[in-house]
PDB file of N, CA and C in Angstrom:
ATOM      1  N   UNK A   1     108.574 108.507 104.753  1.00  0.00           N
ATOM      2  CA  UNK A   1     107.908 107.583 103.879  1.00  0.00           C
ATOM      3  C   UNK A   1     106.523 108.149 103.548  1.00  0.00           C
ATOM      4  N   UNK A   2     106.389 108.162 102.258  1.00  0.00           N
ATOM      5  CA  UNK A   2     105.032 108.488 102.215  1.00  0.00           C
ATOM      6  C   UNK A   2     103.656 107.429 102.236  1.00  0.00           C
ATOM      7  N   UNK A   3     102.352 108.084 102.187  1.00  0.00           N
ATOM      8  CA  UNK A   3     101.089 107.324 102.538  1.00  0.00           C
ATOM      9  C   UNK A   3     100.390 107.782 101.427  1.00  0.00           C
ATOM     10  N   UNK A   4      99.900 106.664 100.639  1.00  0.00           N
ATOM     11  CA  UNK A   4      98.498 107.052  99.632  1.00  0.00           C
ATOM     12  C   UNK A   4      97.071 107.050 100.320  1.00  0.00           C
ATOM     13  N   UNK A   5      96.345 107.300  99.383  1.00  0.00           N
ATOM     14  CA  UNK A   5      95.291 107.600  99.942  1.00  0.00           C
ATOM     15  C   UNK A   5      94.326 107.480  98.723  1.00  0.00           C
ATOM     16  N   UNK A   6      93.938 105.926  98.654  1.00  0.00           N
ATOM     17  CA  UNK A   6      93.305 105.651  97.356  1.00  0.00           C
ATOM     18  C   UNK A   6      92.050 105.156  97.058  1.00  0.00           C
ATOM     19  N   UNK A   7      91.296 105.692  95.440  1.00  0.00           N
ATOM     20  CA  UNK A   7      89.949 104.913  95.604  1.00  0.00           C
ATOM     21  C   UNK A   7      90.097 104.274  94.714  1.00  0.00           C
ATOM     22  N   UNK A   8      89.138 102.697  94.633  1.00  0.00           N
ATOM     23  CA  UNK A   8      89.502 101.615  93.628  1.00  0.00           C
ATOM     24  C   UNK A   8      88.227 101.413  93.503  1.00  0.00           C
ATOM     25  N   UNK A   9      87.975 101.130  92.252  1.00  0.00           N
ATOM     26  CA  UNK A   9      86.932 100.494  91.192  1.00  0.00           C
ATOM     27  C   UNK A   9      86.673  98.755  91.701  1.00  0.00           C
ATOM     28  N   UNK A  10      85.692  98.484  92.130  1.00  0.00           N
ATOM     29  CA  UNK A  10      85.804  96.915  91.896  1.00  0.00           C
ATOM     30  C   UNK A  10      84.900  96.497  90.576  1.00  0.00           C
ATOM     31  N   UNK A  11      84.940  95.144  90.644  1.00  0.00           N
ATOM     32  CA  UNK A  11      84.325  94.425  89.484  1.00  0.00           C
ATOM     33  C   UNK A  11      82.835  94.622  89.561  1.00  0.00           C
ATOM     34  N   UNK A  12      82.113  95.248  90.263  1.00  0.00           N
ATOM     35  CA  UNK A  12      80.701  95.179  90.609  1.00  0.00           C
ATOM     36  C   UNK A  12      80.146  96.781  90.462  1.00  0.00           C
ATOM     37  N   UNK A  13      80.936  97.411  90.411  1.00  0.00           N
ATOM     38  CA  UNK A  13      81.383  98.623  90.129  1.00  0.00           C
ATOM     39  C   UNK A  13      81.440  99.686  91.399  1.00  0.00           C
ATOM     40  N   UNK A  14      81.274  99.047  92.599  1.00  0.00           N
ATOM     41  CA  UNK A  14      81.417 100.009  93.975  1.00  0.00           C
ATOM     42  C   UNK A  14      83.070 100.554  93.817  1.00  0.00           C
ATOM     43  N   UNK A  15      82.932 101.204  94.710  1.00  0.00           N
ATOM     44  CA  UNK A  15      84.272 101.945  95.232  1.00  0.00           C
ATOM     45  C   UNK A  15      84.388 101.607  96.379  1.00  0.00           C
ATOM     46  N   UNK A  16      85.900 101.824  96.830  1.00  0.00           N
ATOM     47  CA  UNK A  16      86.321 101.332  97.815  1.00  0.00           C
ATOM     48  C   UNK A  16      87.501 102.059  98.052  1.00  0.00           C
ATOM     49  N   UNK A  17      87.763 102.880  99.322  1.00  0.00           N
ATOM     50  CA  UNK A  17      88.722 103.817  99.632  1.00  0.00           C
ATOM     51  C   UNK A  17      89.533 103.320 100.804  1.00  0.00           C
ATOM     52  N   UNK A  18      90.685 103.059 100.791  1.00  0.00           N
ATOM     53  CA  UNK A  18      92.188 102.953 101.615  1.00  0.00           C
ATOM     54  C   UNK A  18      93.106 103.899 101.818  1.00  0.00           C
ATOM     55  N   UNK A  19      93.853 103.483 102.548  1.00  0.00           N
ATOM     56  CA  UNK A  19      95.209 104.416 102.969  1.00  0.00           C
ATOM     57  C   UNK A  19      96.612 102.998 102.409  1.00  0.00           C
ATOM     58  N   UNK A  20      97.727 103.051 102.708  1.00  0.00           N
ATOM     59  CA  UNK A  20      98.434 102.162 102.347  1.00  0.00           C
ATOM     60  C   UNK A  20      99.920 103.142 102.017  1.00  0.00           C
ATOM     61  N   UNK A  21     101.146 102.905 102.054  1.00  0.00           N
ATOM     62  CA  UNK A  21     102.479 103.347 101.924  1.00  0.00           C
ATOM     63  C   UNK A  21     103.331 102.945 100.942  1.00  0.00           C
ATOM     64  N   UNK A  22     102.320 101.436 100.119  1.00  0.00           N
ATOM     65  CA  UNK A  22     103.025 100.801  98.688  1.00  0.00           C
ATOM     66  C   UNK A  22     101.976 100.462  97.951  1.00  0.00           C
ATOM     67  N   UNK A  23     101.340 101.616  97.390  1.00  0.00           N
ATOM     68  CA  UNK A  23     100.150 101.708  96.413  1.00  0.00           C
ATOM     69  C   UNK A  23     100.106 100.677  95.375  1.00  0.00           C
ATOM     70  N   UNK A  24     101.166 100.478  94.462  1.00  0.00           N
ATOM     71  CA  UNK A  24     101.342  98.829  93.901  1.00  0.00           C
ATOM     72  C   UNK A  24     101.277  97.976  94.445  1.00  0.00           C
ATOM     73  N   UNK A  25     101.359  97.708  95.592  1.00  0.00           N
ATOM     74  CA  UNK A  25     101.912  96.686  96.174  1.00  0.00           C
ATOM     75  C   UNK A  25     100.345  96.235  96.444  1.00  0.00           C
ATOM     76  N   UNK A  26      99.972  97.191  97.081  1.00  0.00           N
ATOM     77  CA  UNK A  26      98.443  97.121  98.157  1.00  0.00           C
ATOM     78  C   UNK A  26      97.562  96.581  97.535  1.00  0.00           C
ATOM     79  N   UNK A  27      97.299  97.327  95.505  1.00  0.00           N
ATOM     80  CA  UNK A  27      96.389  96.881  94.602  1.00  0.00           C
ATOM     81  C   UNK A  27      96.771  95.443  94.236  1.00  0.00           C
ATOM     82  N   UNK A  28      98.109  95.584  93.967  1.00  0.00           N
ATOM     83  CA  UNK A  28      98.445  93.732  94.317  1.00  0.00           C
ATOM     84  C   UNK A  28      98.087  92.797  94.945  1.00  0.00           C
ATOM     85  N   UNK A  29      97.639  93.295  96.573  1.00  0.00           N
ATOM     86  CA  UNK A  29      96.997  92.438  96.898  1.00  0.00           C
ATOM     87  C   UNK A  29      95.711  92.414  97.220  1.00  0.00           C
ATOM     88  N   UNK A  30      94.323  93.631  96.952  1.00  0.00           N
ATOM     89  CA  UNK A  30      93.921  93.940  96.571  1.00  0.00           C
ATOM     90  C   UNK A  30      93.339  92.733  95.781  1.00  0.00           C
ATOM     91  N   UNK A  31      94.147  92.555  94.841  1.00  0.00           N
ATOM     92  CA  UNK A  31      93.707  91.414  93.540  1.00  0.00           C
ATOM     93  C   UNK A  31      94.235  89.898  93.549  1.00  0.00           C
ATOM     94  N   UNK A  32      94.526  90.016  94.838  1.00  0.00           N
ATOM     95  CA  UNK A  32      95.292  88.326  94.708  1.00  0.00           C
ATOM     96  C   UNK A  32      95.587  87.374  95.955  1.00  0.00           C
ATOM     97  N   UNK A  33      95.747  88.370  96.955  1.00  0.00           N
ATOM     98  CA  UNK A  33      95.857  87.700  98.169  1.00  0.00           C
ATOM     99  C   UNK A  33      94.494  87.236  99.372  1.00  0.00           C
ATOM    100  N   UNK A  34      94.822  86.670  99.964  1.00  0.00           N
ATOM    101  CA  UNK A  34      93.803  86.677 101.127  1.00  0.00           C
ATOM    102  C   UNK A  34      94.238  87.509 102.110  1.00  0.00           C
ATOM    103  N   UNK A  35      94.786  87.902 101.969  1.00  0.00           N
ATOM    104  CA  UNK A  35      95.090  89.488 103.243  1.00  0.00           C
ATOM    105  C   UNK A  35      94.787  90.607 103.013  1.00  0.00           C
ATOM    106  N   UNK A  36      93.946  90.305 101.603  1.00  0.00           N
ATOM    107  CA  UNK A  36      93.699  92.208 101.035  1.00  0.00           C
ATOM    108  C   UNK A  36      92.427  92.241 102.018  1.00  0.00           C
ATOM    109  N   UNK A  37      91.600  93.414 101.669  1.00  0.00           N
ATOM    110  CA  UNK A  37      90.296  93.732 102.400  1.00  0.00           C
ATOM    111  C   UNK A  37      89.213  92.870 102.046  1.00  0.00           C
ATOM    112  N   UNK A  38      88.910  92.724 103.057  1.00  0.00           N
ATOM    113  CA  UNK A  38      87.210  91.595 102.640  1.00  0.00           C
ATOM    114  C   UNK A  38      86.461  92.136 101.763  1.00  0.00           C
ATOM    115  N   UNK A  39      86.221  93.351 102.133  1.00  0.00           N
ATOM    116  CA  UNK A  39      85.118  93.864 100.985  1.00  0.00           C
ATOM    117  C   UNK A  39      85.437  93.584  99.568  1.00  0.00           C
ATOM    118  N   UNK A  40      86.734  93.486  99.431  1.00  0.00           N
ATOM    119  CA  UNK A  40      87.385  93.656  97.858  1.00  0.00           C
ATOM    120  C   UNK A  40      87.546  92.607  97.384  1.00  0.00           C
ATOM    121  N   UNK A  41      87.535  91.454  98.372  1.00  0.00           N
ATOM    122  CA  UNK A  41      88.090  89.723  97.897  1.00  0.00           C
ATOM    123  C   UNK A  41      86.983  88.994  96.832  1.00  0.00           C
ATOM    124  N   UNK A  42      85.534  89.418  97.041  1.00  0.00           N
ATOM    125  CA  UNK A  42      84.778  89.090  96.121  1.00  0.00           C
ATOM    126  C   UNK A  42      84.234  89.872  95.091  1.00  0.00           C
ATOM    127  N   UNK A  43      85.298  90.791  94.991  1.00  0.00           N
ATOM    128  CA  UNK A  43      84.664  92.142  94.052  1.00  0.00           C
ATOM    129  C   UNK A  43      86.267  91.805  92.962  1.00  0.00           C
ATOM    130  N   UNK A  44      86.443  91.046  92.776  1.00  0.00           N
ATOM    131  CA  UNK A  44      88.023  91.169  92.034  1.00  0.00           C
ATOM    132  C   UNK A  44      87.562  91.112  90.841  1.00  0.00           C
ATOM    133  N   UNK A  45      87.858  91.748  89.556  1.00  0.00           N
ATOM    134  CA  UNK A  45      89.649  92.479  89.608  1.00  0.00           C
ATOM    135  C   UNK A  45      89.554  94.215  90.214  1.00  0.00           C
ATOM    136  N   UNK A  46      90.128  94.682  91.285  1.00  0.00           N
ATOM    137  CA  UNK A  46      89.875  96.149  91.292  1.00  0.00           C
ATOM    138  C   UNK A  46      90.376  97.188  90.734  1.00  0.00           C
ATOM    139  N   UNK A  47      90.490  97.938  89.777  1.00  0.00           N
ATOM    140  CA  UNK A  47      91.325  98.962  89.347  1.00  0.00           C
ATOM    141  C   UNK A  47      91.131 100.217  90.386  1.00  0.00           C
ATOM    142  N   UNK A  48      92.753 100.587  90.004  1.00  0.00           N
ATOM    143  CA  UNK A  48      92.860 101.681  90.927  1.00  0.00           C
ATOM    144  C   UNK A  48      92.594 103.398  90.255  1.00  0.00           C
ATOM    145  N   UNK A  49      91.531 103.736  90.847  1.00  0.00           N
ATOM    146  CA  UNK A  49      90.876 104.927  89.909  1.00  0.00           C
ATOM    147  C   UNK A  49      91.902 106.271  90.725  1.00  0.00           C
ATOM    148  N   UNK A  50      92.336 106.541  91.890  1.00  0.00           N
ATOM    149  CA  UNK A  50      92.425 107.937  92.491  1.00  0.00           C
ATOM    150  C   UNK A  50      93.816 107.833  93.493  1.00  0.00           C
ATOM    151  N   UNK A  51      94.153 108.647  93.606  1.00  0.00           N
ATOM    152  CA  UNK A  51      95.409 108.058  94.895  1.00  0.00           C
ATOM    153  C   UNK A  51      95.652 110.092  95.108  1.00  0.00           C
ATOM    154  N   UNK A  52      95.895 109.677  96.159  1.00  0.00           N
ATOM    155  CA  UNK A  52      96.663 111.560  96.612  1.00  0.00           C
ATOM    156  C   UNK A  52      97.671 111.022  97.666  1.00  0.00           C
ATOM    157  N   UNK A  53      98.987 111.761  98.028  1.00  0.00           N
ATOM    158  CA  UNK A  53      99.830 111.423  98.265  1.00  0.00           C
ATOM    159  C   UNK A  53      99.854 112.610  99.613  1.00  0.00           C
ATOM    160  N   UNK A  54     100.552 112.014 100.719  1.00  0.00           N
ATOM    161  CA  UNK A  54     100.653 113.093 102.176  1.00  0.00           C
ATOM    162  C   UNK A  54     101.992 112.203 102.896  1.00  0.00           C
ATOM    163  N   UNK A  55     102.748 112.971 103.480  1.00  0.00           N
ATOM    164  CA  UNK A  55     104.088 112.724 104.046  1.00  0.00           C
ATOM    165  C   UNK A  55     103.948 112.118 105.338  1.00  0.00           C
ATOM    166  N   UNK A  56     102.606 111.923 105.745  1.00  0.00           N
ATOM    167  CA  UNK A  56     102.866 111.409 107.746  1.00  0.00           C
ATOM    168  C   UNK A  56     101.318 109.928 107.072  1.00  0.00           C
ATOM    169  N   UNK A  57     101.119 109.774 107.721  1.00  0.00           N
ATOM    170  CA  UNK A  57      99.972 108.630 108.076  1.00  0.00           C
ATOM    171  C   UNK A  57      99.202 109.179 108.372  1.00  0.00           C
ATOM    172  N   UNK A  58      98.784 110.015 109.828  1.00  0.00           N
ATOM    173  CA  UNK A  58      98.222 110.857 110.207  1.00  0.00           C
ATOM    174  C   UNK A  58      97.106 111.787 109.086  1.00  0.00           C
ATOM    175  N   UNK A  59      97.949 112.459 108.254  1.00  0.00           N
ATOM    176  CA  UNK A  59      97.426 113.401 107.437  1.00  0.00           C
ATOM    177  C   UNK A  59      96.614 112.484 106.721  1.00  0.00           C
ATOM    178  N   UNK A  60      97.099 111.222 106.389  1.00  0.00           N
ATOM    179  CA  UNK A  60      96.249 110.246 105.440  1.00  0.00           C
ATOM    180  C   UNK A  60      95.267 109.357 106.372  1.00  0.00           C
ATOM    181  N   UNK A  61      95.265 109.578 107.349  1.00  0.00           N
ATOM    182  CA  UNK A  61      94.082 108.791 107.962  1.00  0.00           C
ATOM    183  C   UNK A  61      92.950 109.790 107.926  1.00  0.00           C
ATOM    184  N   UNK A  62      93.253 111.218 108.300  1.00  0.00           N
ATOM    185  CA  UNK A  62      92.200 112.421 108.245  1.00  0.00           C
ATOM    186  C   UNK A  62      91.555 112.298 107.452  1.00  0.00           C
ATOM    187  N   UNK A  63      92.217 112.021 105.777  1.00  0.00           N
ATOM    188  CA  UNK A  63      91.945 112.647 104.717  1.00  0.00           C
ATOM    189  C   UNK A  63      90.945 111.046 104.002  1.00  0.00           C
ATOM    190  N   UNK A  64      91.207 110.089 104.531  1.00  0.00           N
ATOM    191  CA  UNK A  64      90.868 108.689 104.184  1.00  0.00           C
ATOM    192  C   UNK A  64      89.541 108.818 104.719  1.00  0.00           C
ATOM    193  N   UNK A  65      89.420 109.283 106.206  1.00  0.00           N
ATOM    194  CA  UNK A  65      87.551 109.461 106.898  1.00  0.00           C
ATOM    195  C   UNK A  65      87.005 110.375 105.764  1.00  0.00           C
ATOM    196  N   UNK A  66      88.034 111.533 105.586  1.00  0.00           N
ATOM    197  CA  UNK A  66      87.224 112.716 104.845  1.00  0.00           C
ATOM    198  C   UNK A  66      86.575 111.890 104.174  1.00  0.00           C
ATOM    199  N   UNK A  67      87.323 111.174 103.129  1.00  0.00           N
ATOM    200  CA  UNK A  67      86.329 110.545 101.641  1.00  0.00           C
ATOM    201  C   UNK A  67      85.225 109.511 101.857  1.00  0.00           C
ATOM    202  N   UNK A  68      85.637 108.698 102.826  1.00  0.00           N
ATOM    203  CA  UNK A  68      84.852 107.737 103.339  1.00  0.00           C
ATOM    204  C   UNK A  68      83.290 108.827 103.284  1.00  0.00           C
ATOM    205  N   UNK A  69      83.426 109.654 103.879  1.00  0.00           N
ATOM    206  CA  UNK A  69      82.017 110.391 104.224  1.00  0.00           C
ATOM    207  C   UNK A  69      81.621 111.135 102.915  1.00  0.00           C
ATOM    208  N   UNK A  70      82.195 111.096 101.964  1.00  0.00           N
ATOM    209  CA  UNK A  70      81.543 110.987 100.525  1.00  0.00           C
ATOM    210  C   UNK A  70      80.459 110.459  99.778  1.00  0.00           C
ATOM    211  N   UNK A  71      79.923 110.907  99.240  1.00  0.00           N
ATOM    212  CA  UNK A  71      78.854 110.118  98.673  1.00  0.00           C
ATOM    213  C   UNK A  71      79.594 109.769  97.645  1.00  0.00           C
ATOM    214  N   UNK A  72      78.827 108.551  96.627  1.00  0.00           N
ATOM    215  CA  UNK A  72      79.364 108.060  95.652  1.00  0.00           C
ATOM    216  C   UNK A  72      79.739 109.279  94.397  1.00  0.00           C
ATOM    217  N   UNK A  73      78.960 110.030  94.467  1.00  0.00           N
ATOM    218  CA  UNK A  73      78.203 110.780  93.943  1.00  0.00           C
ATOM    219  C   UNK A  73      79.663 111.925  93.370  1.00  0.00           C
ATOM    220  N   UNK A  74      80.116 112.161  95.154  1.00  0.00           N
ATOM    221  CA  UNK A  74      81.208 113.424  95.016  1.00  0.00           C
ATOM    222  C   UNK A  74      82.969 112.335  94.846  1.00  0.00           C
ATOM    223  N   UNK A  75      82.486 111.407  94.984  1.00  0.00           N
ATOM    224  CA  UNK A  75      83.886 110.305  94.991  1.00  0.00           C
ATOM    225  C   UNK A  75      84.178 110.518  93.562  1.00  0.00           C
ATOM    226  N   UNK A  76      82.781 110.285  92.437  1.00  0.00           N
ATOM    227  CA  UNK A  76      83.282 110.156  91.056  1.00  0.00           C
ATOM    228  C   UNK A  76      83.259 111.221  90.492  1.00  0.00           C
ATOM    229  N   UNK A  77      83.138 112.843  91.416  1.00  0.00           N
ATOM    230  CA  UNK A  77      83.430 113.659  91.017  1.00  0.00           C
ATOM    231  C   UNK A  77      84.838 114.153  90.992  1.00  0.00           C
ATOM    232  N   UNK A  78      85.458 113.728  92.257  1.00  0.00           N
ATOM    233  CA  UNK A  78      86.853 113.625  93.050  1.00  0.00           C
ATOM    234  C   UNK A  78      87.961 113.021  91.416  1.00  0.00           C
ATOM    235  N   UNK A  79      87.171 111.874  91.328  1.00  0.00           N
ATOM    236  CA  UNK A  79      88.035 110.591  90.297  1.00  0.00           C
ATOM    237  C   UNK A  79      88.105 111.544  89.238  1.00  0.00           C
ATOM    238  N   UNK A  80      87.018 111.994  88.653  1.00  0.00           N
ATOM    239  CA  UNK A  80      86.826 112.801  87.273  1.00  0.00           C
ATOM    240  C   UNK A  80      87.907 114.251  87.339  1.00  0.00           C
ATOM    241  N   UNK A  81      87.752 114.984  88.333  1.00  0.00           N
ATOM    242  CA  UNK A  81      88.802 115.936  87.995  1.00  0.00           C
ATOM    243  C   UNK A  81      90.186 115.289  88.112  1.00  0.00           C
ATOM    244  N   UNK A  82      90.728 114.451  88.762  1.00  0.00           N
ATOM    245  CA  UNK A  82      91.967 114.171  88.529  1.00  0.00           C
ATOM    246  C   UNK A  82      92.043 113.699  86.839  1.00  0.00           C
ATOM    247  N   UNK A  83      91.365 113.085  86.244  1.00  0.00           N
ATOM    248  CA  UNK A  83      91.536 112.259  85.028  1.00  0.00           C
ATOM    249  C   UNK A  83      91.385 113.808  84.364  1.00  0.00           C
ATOM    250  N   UNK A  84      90.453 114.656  84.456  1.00  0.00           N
ATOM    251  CA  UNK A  84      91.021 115.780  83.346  1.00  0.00           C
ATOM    252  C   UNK A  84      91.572 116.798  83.451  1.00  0.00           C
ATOM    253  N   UNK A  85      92.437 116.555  84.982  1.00  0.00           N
ATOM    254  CA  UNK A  85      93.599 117.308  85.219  1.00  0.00           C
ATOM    255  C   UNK A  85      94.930 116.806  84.713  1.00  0.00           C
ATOM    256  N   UNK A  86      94.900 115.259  84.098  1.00  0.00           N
ATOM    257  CA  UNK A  86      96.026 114.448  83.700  1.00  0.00           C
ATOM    258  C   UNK A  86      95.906 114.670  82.517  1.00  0.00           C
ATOM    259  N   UNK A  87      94.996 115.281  81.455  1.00  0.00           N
ATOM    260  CA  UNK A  87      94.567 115.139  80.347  1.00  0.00           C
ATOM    261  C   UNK A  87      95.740 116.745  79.527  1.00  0.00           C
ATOM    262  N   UNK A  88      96.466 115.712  77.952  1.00  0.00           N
ATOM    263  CA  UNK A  88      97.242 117.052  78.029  1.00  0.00           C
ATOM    264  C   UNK A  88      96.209 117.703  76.624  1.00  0.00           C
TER     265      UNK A  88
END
């Protein structure tokens, strides 16, 4: 099963980085439930800006501290090359 490893936009405009195994699902609740993350419950609606994909949990918990220890700075640098690596 795989693990994402994602950063989301809130309404206030912070970021906010997770791990999770149903990336729809998660931003789903994310935006609707009371079981998503506190930080995010008063920051709604969040869009989901970044996700990278790893085969164990493990690899995605490593890689989840990695970003955490990001500055905002290199996060929306992170976000930006994926968007003009998607770009045809």
């Amino acid at each position: 099963m795989p693990y994402f490893v994602y950063i989301i936009k809130c309404s206030d405009g912070t970021l906010y980085t997770g791990i999770t195994n149903d990336i729809q699902k998660r931003i789903l609740v994310h935006n609707t439930s009371k079981t998503g993350a506190k930080y995010t419950a008063s920051r709604r609606p969040v869009i989901l800006q970044y996700s990278e994909t790893y085969d164990t949990k493990s690899l995605a918990l490593k890689r989840e501290a990695h970003i955490k220890k990001l500055t905002r700075k290199q996060k929306l640098i992170l976000i930006s090359k994926l968007e003009s690596n998607n770009k045809i």
